[in-house]
Protein backbone atom coordinates (compact mmCIF):
# COMPACT_ATOMS: atom_id res chain seq x y z
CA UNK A 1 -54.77 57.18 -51.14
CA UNK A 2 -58.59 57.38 -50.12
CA UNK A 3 -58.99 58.28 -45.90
CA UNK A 4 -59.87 54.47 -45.41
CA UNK A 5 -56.85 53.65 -46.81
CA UNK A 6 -55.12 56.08 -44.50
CA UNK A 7 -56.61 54.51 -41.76
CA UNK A 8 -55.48 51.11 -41.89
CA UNK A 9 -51.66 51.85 -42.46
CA UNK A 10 -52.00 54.13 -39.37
CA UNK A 11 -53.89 51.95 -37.08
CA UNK A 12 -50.91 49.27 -37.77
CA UNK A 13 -47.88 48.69 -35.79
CA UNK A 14 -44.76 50.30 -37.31
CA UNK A 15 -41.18 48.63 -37.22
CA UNK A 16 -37.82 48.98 -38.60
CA UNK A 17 -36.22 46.65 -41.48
CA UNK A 18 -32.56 46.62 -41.03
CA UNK A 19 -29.84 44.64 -43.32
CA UNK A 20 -26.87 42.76 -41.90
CA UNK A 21 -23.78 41.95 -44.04
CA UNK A 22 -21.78 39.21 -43.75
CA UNK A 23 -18.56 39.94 -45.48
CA UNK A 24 -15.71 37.16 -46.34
CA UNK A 25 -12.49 37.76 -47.11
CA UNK A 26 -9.44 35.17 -48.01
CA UNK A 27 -6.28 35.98 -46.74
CA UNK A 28 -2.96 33.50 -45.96
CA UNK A 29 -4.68 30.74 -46.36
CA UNK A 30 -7.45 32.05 -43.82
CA UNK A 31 -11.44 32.56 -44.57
CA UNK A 32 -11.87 36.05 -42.89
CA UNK A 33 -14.94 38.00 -41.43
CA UNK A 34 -15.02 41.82 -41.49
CA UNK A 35 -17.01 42.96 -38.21
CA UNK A 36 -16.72 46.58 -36.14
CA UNK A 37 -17.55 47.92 -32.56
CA UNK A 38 -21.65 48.74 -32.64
CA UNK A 39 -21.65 52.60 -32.60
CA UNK A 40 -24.74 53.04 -30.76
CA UNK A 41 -26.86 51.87 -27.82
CA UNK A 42 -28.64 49.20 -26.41
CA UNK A 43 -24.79 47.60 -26.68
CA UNK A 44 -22.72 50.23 -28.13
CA UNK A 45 -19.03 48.82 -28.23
CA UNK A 46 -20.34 45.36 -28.62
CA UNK A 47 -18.45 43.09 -31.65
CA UNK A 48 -21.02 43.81 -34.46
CA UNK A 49 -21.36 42.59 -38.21
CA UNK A 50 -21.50 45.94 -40.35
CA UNK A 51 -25.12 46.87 -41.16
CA UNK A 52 -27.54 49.33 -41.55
CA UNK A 53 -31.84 50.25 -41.52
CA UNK A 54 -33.06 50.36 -44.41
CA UNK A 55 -34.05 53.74 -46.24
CA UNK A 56 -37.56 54.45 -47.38
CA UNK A 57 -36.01 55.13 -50.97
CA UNK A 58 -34.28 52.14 -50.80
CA UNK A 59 -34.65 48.76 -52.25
CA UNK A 60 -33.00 46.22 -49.33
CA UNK A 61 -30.76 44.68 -52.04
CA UNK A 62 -29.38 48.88 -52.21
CA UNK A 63 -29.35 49.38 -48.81
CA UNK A 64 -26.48 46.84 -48.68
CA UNK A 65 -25.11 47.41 -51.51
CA UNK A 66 -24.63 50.75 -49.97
CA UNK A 67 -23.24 49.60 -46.48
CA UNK A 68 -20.56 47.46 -48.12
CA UNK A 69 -19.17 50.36 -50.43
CA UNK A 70 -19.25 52.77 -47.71
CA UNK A 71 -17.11 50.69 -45.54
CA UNK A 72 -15.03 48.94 -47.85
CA UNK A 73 -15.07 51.02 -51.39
CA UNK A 74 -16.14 48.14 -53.25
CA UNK A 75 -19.07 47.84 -56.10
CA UNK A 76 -19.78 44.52 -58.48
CA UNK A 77 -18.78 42.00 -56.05
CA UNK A 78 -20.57 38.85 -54.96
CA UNK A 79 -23.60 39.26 -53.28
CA UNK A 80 -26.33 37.20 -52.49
CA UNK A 81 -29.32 37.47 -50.04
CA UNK A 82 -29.49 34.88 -47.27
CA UNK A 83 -32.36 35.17 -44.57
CA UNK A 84 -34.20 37.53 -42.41
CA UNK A 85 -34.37 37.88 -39.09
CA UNK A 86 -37.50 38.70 -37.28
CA UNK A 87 -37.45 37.38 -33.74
CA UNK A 88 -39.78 39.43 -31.38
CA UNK A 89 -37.14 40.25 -29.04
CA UNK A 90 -33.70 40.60 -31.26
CA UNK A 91 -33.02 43.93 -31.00
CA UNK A 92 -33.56 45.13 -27.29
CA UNK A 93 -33.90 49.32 -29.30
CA UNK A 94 -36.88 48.38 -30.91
CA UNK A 95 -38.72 46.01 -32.72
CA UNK A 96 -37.27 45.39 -36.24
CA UNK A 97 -36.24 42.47 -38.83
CA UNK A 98 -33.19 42.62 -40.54
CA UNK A 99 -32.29 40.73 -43.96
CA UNK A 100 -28.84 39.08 -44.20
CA UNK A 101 -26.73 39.40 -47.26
CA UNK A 102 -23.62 37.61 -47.94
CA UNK A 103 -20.38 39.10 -49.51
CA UNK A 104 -17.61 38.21 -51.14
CA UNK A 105 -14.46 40.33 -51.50
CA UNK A 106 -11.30 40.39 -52.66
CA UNK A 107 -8.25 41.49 -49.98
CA UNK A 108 -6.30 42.54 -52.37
CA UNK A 109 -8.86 45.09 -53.51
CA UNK A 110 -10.60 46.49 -51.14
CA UNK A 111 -10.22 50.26 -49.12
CA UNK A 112 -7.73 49.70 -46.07
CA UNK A 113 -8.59 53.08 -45.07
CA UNK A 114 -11.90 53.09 -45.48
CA UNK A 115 -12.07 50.46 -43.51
CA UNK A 116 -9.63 51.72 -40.50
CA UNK A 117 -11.65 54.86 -40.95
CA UNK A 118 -14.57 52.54 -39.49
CA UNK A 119 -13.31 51.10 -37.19
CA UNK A 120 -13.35 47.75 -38.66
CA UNK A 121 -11.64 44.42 -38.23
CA UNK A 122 -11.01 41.19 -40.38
CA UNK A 123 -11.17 38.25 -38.26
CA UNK A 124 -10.22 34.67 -38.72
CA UNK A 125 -13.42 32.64 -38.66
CA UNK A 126 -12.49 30.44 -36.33
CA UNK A 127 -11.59 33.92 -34.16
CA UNK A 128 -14.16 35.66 -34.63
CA UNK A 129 -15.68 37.04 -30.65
CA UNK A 130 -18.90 37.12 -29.57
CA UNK A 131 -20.94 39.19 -31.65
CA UNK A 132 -24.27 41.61 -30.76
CA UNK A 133 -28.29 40.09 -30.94
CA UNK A 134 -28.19 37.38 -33.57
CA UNK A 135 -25.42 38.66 -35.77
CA UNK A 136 -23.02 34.97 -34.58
CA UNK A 137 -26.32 32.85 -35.77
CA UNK A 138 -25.85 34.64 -39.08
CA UNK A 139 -22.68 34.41 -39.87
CA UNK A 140 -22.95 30.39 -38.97
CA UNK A 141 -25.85 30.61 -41.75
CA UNK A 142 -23.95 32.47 -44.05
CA UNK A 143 -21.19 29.92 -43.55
CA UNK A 144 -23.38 27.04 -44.53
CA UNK A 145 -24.85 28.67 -47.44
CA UNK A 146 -21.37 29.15 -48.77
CA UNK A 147 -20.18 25.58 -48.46
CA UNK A 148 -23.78 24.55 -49.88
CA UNK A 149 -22.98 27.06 -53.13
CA UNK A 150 -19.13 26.38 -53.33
CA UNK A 151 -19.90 22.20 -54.16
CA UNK A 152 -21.77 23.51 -57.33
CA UNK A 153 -20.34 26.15 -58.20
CA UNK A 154 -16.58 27.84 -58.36
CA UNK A 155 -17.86 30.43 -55.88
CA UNK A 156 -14.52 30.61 -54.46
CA UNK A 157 -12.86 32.48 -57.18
CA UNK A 158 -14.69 35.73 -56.01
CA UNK A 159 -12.52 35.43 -53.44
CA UNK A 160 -9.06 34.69 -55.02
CA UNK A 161 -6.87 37.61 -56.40
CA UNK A 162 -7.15 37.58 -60.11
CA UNK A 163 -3.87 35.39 -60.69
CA UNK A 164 -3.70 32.74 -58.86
CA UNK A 165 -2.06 28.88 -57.87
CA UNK A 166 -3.74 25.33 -57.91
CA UNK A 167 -2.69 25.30 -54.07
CA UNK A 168 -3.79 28.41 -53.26
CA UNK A 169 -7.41 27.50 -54.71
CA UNK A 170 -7.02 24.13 -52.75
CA UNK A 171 -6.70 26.65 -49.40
CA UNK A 172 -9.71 28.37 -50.13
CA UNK A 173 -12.08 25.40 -50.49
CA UNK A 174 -10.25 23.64 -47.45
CA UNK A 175 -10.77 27.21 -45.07
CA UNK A 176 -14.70 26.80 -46.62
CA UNK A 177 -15.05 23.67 -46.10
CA UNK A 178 -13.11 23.43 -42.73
CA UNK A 179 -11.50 20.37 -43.32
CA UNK A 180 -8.18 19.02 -45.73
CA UNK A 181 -8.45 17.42 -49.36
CA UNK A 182 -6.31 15.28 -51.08
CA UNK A 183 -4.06 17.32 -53.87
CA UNK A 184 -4.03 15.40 -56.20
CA UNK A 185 -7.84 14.35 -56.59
CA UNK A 186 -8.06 18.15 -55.95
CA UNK A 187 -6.21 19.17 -58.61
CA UNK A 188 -7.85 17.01 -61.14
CA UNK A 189 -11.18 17.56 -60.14
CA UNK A 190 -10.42 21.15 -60.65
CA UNK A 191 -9.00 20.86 -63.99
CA UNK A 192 -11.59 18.86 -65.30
CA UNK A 193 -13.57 21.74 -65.28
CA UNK A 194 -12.48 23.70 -67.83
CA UNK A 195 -12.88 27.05 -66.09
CA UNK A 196 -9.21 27.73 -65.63
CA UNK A 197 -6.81 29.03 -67.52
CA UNK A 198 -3.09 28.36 -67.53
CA UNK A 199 -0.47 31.22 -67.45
CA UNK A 200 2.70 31.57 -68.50
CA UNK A 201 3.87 32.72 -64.86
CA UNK A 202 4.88 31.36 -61.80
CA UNK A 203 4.38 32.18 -58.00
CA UNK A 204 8.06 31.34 -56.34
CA UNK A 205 7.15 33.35 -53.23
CA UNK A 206 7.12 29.01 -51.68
CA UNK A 207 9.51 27.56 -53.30
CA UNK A 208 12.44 28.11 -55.76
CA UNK A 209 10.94 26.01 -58.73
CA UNK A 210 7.99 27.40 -58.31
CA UNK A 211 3.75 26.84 -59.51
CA UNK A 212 2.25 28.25 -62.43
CA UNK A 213 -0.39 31.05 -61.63
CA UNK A 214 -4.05 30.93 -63.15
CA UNK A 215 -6.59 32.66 -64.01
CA UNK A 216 -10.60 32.16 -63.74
CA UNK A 217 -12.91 31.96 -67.89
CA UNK A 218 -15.75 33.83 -67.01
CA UNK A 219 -17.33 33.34 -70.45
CA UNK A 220 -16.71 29.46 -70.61
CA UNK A 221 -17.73 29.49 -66.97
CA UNK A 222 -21.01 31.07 -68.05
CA UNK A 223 -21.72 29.23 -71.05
CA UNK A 224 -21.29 26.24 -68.75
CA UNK A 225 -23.30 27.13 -66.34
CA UNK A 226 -26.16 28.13 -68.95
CA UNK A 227 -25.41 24.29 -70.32
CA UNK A 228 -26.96 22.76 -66.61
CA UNK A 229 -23.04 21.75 -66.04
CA UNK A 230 -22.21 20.42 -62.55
CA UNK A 231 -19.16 22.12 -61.13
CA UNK A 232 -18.65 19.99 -57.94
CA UNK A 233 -15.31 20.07 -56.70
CA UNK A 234 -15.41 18.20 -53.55
């Protein structure tokens, strides 16, 4: 780099890029939100979403990637970039722009103590407090995003344990969508997609006779998907 060069990064104004994650979980029937106590000032001990500036090595897509297995132990989940954020005044510490990224996770999978260790809190979405700068306007854009995806696509199974009932699918999409659909168009909707398959096994923790447990085809759900297939559920 010639001393011109030099010159005009130098002259410029510097700022920090940050990265926000937005982390669902499912749980009872229950959309969750995984959020901690801020850890430093302006607004240390504020309700925070679990984030993290960005490192000059790092690629922002890493950065969270990083931030969600430190506090969770998880790798290869769903992840998807959302938005940044770059208001003048959002952080009162200094000027910076942060890039959301949505997450997916399993409860059944992920570090409990990892996450004690940080402090950290799964909250019902409906629950969830008053959160730092403009972490609440993110997770309501996070929220939309995922009821945008989860008409076109069966999003929700990143979300499901790996066996699974018709019923407890219905949950999810209801707690996404925030509002009730009817079982049994529900249920053939879902079928008719020919992304499920059928086990020989049967959930009776609700009832003696019990439902037969699932399982997501990632292959046929790929070669599907490849195919320009519409996967709207509701």
């Amino acid at each position: 780099m010639n001393r011109l060069q030099k010159d005009f990064y130098s002259k410029n104004d510097k700022f920090y890029v940050a990265t926000d994650c937005i982390i669902f979980g499912f749980d009872e029937g229950k959309l969750k939100l995984l959020i901690f106590k801020r850890r430093v000032e302006p607004l240390k001990g504020s309700w925070s979403l679990i984030g993290s500036f960005v490192k000059l090595t790092e690629n922002v897509d890493q950065a969270a990637k990083r931030v969600l297995k430190e506090i969770t132990g998880l790798e290869n989940v769903f992840m998807e970039e959302l938005k940044s954020y770059g208001k003048a005044e959002r952080d009162p510490g200094y000027r910076s722009i942060s890039i959301g990224q949505y997450a997916l996770i399993r409860l059944d999978e992920y570090d409990k103590e990892l996450v004690e260790k940080h402090g950290a809190h799964w909250y019902e979405i409906e629950e969830v407090p008053e959160l730092v700068l403009d972490h609440n306007q993110m997770v309501k854009d996070a929220l939309e995003r995922l009821k945008r995806k989860a008409r076109y696509k069966p999003i929700g199974f990143e979300l499901l344990p790996e066996k699974f009932t018709i019923p407890q699918l219905q949950q999810l999409y209801e707690a996404i969508y925030q509002k009730e659909l009817d079982s049994r168009n529900f249920r053939k909707k879902v079928l008719s997609l020919n992304v499920l398959v059928k086990l020989n096994e049967k959930d009776k923790s609700t009832s003696r006779r019990g439902a037969f447990l699932y399982k997501f085809d990632y292959k046929n759900y790929q070669e599907l998907l490849e195919s320009g297939y519409n996967f709207e559920i509701a």
